[in-house]
C-alpha atoms as a PDB file:
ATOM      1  CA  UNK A   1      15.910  19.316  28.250  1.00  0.00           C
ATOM      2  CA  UNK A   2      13.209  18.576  31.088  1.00  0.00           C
ATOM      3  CA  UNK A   3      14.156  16.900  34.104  1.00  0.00           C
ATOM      4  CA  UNK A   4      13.159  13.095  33.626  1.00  0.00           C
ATOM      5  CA  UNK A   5      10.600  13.715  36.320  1.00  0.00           C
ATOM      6  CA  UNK A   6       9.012  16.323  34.536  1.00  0.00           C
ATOM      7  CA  UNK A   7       8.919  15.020  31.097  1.00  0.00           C
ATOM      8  CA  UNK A   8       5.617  14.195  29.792  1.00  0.00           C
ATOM      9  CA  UNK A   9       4.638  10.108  30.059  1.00  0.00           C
ATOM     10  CA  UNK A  10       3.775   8.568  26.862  1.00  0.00           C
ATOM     11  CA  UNK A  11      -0.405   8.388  26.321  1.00  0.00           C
ATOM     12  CA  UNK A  12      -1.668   4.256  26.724  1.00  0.00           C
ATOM     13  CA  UNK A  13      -2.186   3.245  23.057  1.00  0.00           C
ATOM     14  CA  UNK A  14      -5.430   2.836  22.371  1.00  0.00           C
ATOM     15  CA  UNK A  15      -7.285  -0.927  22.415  1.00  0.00           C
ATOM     16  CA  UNK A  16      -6.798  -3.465  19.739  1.00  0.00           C
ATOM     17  CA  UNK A  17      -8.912  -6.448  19.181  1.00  0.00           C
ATOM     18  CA  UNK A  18      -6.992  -9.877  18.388  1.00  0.00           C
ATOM     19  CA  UNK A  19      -7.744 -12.876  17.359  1.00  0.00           C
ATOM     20  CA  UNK A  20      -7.931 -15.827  19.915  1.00  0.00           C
ATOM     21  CA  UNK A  21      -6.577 -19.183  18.630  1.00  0.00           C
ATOM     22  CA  UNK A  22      -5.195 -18.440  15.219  1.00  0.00           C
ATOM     23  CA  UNK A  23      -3.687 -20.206  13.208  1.00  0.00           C
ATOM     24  CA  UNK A  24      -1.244 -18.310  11.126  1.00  0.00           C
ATOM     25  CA  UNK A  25      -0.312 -18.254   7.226  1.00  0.00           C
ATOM     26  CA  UNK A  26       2.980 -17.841   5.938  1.00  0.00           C
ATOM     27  CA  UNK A  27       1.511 -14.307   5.043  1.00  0.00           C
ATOM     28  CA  UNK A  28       0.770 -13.703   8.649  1.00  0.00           C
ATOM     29  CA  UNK A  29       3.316 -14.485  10.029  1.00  0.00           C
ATOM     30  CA  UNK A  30       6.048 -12.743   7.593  1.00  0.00           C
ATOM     31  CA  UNK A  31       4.524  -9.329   8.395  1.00  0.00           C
ATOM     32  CA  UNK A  32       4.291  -9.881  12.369  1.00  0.00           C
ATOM     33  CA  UNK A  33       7.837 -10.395  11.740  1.00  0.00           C
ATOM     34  CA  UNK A  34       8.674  -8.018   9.564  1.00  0.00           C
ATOM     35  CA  UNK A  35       6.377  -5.096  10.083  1.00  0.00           C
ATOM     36  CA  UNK A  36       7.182  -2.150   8.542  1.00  0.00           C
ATOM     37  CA  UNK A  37       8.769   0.881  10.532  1.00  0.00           C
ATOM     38  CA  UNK A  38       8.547  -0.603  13.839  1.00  0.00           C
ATOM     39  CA  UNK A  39      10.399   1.631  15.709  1.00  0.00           C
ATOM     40  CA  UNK A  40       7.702   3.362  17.826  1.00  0.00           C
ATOM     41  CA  UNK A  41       7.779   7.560  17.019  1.00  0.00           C
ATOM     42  CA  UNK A  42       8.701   9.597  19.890  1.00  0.00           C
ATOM     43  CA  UNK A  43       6.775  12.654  18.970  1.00  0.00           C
ATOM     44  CA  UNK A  44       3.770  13.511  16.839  1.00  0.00           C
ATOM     45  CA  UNK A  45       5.651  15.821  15.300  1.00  0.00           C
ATOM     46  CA  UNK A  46       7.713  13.358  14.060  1.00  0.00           C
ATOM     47  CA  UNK A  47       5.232  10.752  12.808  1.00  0.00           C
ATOM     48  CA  UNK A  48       3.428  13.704  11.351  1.00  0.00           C
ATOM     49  CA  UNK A  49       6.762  15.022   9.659  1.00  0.00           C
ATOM     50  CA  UNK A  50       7.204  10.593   8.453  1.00  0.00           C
ATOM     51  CA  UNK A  51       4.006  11.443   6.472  1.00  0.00           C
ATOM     52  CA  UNK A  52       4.979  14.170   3.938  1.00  0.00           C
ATOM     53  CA  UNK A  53       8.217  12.403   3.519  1.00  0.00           C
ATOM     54  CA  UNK A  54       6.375   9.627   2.585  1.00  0.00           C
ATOM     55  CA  UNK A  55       4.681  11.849  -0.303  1.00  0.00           C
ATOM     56  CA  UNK A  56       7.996  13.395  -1.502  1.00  0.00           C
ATOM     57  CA  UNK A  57       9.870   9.918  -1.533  1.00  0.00           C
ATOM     58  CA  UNK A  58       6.561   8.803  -3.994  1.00  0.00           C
ATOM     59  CA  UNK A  59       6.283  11.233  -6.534  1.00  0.00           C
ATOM     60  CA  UNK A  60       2.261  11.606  -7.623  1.00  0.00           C
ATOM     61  CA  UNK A  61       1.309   9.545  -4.716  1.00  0.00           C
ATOM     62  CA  UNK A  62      -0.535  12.117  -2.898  1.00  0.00           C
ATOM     63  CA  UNK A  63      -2.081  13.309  -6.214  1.00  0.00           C
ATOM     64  CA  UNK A  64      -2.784   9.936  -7.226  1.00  0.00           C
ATOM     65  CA  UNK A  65      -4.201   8.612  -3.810  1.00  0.00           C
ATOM     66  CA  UNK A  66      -6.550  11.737  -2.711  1.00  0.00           C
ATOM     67  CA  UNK A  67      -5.278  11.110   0.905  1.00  0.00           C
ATOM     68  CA  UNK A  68      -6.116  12.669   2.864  1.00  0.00           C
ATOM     69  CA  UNK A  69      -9.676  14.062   1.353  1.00  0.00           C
ATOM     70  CA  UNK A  70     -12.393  14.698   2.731  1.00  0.00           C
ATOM     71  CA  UNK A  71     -14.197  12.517   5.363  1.00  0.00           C
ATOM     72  CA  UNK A  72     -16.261  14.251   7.490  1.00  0.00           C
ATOM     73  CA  UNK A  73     -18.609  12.172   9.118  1.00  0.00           C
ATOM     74  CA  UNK A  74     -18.168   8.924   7.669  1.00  0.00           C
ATOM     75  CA  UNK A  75     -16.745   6.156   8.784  1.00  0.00           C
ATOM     76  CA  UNK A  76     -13.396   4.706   6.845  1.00  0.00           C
ATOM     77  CA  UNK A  77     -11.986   1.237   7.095  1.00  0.00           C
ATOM     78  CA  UNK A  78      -7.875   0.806   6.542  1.00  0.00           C
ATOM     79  CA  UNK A  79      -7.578  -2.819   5.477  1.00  0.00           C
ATOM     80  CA  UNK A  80      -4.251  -3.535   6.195  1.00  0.00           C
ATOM     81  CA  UNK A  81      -3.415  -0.421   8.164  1.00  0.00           C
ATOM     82  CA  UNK A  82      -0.060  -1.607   9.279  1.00  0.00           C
ATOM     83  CA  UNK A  83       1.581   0.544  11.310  1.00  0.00           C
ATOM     84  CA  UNK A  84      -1.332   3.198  10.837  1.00  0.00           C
ATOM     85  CA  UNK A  85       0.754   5.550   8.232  1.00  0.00           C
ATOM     86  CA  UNK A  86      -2.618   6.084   6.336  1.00  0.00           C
ATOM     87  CA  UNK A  87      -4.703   5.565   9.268  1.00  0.00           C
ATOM     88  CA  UNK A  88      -2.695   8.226  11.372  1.00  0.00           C
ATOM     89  CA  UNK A  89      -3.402  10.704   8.528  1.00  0.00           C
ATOM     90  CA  UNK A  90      -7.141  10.077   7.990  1.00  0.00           C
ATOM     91  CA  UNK A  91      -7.703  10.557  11.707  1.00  0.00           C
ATOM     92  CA  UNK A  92      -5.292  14.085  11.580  1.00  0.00           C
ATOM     93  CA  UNK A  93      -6.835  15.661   8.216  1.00  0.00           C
ATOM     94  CA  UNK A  94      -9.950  13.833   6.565  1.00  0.00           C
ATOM     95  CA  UNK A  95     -12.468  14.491   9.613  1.00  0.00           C
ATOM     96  CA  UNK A  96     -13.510  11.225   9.485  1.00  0.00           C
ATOM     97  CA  UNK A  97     -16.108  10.365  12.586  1.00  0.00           C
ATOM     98  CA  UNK A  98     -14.968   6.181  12.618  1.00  0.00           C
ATOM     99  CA  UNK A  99     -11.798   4.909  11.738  1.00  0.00           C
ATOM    100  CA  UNK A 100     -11.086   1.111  11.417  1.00  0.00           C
ATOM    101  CA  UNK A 101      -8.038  -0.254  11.049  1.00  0.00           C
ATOM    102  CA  UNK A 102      -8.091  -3.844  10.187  1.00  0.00           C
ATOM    103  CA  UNK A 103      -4.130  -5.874   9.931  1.00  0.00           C
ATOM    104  CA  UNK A 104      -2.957  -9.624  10.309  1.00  0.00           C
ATOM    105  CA  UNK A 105      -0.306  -8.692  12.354  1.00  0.00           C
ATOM    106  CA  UNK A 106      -0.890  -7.820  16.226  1.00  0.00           C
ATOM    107  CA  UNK A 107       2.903  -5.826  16.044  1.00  0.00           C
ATOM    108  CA  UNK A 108       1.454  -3.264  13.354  1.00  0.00           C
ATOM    109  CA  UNK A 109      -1.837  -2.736  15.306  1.00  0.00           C
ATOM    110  CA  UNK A 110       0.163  -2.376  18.558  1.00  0.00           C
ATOM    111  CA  UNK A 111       2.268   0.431  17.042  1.00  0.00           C
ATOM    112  CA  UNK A 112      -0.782   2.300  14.870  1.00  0.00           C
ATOM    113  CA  UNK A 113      -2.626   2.330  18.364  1.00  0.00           C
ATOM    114  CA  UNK A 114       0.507   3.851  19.920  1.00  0.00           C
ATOM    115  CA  UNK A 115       0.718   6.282  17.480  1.00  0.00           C
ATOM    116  CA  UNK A 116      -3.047   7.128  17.430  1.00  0.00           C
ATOM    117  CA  UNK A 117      -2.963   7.951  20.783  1.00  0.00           C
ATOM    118  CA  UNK A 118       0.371  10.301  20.293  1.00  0.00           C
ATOM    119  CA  UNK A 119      -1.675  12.463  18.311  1.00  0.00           C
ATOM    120  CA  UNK A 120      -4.390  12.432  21.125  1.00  0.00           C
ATOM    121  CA  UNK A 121      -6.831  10.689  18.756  1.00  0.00           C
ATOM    122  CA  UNK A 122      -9.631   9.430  21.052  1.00  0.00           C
ATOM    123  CA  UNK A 123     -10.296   5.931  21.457  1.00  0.00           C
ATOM    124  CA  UNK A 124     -13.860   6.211  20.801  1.00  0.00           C
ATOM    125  CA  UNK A 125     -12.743   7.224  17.497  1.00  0.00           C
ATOM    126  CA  UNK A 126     -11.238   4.305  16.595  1.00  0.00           C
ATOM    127  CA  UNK A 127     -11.360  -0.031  16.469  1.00  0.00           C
ATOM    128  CA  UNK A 128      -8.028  -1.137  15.511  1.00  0.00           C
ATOM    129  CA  UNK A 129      -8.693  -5.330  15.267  1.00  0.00           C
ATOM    130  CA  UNK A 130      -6.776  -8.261  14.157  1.00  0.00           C
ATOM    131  CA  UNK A 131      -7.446 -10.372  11.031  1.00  0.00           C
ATOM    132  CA  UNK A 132      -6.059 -13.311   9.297  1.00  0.00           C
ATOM    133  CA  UNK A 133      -4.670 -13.922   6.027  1.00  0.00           C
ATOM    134  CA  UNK A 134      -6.582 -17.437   5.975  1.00  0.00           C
ATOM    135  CA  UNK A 135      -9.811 -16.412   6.402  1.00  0.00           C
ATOM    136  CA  UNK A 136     -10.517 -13.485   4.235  1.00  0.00           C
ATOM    137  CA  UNK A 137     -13.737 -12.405   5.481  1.00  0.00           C
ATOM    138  CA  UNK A 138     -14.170  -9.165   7.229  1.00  0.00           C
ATOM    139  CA  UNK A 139     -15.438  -8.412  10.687  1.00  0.00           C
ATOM    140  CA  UNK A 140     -17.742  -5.888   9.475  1.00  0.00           C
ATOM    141  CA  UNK A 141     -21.693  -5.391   9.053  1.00  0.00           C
ATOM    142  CA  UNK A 142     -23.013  -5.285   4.900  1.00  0.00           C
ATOM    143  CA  UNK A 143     -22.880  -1.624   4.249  1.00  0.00           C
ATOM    144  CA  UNK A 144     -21.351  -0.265   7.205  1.00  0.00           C
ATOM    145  CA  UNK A 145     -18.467   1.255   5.755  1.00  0.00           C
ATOM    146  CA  UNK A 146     -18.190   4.909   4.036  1.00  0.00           C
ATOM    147  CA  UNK A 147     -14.876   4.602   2.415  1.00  0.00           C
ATOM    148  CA  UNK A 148     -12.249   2.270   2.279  1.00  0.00           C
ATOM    149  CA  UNK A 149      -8.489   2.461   1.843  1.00  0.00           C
ATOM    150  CA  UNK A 150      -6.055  -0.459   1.158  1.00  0.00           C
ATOM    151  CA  UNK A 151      -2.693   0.900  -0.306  1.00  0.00           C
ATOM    152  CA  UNK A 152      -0.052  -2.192  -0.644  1.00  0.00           C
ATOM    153  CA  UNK A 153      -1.985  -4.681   0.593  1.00  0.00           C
ATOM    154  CA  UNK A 154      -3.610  -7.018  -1.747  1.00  0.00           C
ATOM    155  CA  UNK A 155      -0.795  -8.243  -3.637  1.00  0.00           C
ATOM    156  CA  UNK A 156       0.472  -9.351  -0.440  1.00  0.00           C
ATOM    157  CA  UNK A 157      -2.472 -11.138   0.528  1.00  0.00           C
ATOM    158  CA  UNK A 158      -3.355 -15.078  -0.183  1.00  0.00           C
ATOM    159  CA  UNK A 159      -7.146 -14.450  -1.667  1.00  0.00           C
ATOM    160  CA  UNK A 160      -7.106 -10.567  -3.261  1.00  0.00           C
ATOM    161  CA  UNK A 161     -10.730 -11.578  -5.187  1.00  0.00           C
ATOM    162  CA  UNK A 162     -12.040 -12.702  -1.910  1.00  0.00           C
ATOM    163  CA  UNK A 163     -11.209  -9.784  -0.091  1.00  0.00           C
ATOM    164  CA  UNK A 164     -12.174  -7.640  -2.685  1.00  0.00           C
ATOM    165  CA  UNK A 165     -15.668  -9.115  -2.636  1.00  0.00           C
ATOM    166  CA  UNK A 166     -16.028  -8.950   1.241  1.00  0.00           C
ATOM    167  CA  UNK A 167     -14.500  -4.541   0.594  1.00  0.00           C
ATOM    168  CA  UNK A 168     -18.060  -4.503  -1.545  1.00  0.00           C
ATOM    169  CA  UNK A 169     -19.560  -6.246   0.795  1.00  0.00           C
ATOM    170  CA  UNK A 170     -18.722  -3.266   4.093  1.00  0.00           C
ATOM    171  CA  UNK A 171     -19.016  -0.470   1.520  1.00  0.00           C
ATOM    172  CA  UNK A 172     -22.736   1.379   1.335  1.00  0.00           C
ATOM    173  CA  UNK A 173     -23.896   2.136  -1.920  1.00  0.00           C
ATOM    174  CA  UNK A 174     -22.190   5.257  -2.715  1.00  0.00           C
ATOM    175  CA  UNK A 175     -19.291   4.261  -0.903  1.00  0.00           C
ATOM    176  CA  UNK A 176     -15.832   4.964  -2.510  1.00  0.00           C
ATOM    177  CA  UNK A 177     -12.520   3.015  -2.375  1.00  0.00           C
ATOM    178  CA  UNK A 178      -8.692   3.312  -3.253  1.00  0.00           C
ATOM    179  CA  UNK A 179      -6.612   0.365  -4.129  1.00  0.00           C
ATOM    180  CA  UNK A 180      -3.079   0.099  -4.747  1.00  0.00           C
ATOM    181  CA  UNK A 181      -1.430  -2.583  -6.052  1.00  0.00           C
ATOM    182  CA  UNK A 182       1.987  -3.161  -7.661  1.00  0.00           C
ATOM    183  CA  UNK A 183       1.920  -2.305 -11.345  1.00  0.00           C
ATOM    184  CA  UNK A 184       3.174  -4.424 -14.163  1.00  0.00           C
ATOM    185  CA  UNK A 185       3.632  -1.379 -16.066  1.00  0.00           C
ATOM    186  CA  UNK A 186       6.042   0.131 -14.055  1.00  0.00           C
ATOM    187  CA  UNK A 187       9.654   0.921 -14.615  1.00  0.00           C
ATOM    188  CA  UNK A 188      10.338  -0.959 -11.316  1.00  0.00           C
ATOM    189  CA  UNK A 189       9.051  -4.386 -13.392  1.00  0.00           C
ATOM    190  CA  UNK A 190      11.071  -3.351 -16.894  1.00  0.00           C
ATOM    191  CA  UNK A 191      14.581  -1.948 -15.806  1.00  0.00           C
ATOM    192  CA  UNK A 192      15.161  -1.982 -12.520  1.00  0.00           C
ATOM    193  CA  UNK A 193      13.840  -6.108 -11.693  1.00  0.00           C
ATOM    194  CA  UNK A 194      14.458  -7.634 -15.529  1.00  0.00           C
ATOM    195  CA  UNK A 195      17.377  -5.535 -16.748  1.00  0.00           C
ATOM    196  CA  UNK A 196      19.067  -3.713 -13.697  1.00  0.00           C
ATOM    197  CA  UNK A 197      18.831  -7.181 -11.175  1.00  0.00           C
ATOM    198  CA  UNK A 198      18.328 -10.073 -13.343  1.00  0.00           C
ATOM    199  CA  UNK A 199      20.921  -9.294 -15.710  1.00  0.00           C
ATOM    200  CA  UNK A 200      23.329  -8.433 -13.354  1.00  0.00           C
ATOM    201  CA  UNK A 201      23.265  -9.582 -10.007  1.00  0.00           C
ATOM    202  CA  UNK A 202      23.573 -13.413 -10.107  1.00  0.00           C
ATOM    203  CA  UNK A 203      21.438 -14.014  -7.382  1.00  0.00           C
ATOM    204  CA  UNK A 204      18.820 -13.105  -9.327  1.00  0.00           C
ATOM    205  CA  UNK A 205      20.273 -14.356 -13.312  1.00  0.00           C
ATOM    206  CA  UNK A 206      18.437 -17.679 -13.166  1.00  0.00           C
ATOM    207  CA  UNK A 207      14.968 -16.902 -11.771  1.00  0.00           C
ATOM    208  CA  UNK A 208      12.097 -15.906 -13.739  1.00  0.00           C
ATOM    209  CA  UNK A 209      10.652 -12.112 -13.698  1.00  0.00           C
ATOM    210  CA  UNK A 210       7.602 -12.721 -11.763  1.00  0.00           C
ATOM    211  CA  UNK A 211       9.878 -14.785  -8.425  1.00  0.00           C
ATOM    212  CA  UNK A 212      12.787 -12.091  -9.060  1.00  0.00           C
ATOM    213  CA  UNK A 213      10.036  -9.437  -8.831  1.00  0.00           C
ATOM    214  CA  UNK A 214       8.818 -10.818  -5.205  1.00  0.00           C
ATOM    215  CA  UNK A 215      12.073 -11.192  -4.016  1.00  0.00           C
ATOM    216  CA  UNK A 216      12.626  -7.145  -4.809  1.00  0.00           C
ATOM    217  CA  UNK A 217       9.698  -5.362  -3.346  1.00  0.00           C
ATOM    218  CA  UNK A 218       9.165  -6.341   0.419  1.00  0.00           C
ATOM    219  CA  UNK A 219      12.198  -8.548   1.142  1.00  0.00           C
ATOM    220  CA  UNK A 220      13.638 -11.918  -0.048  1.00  0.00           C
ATOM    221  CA  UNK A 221      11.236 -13.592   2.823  1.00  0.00           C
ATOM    222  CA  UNK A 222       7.776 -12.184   1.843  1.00  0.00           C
ATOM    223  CA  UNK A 223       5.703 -14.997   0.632  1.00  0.00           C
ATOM    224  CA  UNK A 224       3.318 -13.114  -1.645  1.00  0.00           C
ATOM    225  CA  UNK A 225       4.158 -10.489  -4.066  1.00  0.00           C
ATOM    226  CA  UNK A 226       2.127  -9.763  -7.481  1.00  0.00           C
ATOM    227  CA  UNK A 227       2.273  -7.206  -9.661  1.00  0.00           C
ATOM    228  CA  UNK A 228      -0.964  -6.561 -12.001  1.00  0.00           C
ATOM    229  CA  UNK A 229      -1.899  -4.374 -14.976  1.00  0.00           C
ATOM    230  CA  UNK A 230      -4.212  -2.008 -15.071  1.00  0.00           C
ATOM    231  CA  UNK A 231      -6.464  -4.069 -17.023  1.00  0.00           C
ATOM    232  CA  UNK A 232      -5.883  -7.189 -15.459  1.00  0.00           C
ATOM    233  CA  UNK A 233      -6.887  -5.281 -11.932  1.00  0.00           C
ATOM    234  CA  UNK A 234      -9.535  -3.631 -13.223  1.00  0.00           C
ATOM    235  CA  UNK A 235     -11.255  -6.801 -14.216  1.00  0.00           C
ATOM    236  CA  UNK A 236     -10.587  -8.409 -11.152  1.00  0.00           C
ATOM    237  CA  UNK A 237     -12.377  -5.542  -9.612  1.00  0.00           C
ATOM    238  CA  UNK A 238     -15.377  -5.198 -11.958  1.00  0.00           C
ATOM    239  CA  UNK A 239     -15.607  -9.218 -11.024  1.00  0.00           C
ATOM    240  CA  UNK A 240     -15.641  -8.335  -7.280  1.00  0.00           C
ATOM    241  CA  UNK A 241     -18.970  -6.131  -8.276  1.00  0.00           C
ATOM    242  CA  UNK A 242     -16.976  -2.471  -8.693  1.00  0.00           C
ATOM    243  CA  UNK A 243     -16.314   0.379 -11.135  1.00  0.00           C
ATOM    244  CA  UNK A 244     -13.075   0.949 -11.416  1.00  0.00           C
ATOM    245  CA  UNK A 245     -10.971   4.358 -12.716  1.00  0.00           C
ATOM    246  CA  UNK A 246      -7.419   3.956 -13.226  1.00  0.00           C
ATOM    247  CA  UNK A 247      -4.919   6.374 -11.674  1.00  0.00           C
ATOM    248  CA  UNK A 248      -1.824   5.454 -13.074  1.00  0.00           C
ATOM    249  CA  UNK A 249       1.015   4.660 -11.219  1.00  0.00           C
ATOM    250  CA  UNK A 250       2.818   6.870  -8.726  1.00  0.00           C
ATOM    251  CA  UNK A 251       6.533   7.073  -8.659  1.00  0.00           C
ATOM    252  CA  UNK A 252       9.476   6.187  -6.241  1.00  0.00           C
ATOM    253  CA  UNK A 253      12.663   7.520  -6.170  1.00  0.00           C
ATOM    254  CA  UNK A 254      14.627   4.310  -6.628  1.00  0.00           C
ATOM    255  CA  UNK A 255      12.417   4.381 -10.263  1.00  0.00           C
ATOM    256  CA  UNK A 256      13.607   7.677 -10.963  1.00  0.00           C
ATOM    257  CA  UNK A 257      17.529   7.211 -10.333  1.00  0.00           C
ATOM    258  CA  UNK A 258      17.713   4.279 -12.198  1.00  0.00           C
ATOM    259  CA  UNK A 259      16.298   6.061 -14.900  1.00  0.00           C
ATOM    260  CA  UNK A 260      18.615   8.760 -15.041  1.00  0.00           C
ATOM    261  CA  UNK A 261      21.562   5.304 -14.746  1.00  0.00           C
ATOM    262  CA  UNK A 262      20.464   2.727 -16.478  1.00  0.00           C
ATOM    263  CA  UNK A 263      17.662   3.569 -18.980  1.00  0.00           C
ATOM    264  CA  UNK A 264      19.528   4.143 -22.409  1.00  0.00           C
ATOM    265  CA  UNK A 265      22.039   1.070 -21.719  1.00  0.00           C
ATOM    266  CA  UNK A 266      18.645  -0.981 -21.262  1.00  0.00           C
ATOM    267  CA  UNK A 267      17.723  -0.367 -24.358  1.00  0.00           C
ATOM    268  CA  UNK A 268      20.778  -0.273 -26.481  1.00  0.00           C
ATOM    269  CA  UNK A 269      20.998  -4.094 -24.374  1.00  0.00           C
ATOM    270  CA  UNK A 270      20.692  -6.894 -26.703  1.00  0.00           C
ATOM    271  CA  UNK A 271      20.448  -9.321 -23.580  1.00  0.00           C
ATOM    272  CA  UNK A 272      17.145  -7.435 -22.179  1.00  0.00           C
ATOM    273  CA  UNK A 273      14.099  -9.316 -23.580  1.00  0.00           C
ATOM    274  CA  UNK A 274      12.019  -7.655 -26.294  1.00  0.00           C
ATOM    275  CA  UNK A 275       8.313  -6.705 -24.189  1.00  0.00           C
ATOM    276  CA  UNK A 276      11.043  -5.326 -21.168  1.00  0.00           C
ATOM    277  CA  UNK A 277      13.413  -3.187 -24.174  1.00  0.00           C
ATOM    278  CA  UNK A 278       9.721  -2.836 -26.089  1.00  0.00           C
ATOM    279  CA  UNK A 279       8.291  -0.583 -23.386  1.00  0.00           C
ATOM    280  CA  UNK A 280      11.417   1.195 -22.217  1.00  0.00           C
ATOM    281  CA  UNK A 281      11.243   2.463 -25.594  1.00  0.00           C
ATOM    282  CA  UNK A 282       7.756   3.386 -26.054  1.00  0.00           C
ATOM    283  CA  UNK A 283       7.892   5.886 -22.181  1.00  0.00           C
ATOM    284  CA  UNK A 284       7.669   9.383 -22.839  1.00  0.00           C
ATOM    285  CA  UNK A 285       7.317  12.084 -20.036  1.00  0.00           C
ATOM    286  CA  UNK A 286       5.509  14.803 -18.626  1.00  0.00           C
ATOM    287  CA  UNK A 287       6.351  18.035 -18.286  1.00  0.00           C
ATOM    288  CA  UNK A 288       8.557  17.204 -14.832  1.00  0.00           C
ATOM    289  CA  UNK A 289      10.521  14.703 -16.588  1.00  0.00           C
ATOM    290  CA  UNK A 290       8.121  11.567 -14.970  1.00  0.00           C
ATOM    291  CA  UNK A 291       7.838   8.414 -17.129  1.00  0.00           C
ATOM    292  CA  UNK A 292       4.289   7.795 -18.855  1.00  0.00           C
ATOM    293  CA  UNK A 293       3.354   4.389 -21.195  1.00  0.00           C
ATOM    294  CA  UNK A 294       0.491   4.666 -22.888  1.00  0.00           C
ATOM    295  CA  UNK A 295      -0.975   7.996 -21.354  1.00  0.00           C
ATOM    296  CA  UNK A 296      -0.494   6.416 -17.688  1.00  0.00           C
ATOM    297  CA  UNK A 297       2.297   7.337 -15.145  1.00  0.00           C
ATOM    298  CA  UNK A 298       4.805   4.363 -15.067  1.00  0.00           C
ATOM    299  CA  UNK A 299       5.705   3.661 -11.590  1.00  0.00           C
ATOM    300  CA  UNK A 300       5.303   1.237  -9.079  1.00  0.00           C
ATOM    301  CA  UNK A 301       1.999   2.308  -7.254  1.00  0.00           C
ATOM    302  CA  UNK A 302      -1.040   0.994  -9.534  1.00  0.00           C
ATOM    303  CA  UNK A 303      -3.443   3.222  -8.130  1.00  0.00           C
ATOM    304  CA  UNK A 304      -7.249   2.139  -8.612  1.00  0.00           C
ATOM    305  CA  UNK A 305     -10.310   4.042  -7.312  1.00  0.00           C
ATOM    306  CA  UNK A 306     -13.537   1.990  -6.361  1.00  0.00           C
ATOM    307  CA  UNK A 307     -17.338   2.259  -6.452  1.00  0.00           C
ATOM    308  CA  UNK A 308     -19.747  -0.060  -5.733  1.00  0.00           C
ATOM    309  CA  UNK A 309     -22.057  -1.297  -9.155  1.00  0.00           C
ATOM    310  CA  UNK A 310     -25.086  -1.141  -8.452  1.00  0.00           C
END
């Protein structure tokens, strides 16, 4: 080990913008509070090394997501970076020339710009700025913006059509986007929230699926949390003025083990209502043993990839 005199000082995190005067949601302030991985990395090795995990603890996730791609040049918006997990890796591997990372909570954007500059991303490179859940316009010029991401964000958020309109708004004409959003069709929804928690864990016996199903993604606390299908997102979309292709939705591990647990009992359940036993039925799965329902993966991560109508 270095002497402590010798060891290298941590590079200042790079500027954020923040809001003066807010006036915070129960949206924004949840996630200030509760941001996600706040323990700072030491290393960029390390925050690198979070990143694949991230990918093997989400089966199809990097398939379905095309992170990092291809970016060279343009300039990418992360709306509702958080602690910059998909901001860190656009800025490593897509070659993007701009990166904005856009959050409600000043904690997140103090960590992502401590990260950034870990990785010795330059701060020229890079406007990390605060926004609020209550006002769901964007800080950003019409048609400024090459791509955007915004993975696990909207179904958090207190006006998803409004901010979808204002992601059309940034986005130049042949812009592309990726959304993710908590799918309805998921075997988180069908066995692990409506058989798996509601059927036996009395906390949860006497709610219905939709407040059981907030209480089980981001913590009891968090405010907001919808799940959509894919058609139900896709119109909302096509409303907000895109073209929409649906992904599917990528895995977790949690899905996966209580598969291999609790999936035949489900069924053979009498208790379990019909549409939840229904669809637990109808899965098949690929040739890795991943659940599908009707020709779409069936996990947790609806992902949905954008393009501006014209």
């Amino acid at each position: 080990m270095r002497p402590r005199h010798l060891r290298r000082a941590a590079p200042p995190p790079l500027p954020v913008t923040l809001v003066d005067g807010r006036q915070d949601t129960a949206v924004d302030s949840f996630w200030t509070e509760h941001t996600v991985n706040s323990t700072p990395f030491a290393t960029a090795r390390k925050s690198a090394r979070y990143l694949d995990w991230r990918f093997e603890e989400y089966p199809l996730f990097r398939e379905f997501s095309g992170l990092w791609g291809d970016r060279a040049g343009e300039t990418v918006l992360d709306y509702g970076c958080g602690p910059g997990d998909d901001l860190t890796g656009l800025a490593l591997y897509s070659g993007a020339a701009h990166l904005i990372g856009l959050d409600v909570s000043a904690s997140a954007l103090g960590l992502t710009a401590r990260r950034l500059a870990l990785h010795g991303i330059a701060a020229d490179r890079v406007t990390l700025r605060q926004v609020q859940d209550g006002t769901p316009e964007i800080p950003l010029e019409d048609a400024s913006v090459d791509y955007v991401n915004c993975g696990g964000v909207l179904h958090h958020t207190s006006s998803p059509e409004r901010l979808l309109a204002e992601l059309r708004r940034v986005l130049r004409p042949d812009g592309r986007a990726f959304v993710m959003v908590y799918n309805s069709d998921s075997v988180w929804l069908h066995l692990y929230v409506a058989y798996e928690k509601m059927l036996h864990d009395e906390a949860y016996a006497d709610l219905d699926l939709d407040e059981a199903f907030r209480r089980l993604t981001d913590g009891v606390e968090c405010p907001i949390s919808r799940h959509y299908s894919a058609e139900r997102m896709t119109a909302i979309c096509e409303q907000a003025g895109f073209s929409v292709r649906h992904a599917g939705g990528y895995l977790s591990r949690h899905e996966l083990r209580q598969l291999e647990t609790h999936w035949a009992r489900a069924i053979a359940d009498e208790r379990l209502a019909e549409p939840h036993r229904e669809f637990l039925r109808s899965l098949s799965f690929d040739a890795a043993g991943r659940p599908m329902i009707g020709g779409f993966h069936a996990g947790i991560g609806g992902v949905h990839h954008l393009r501006p109508l014209s």
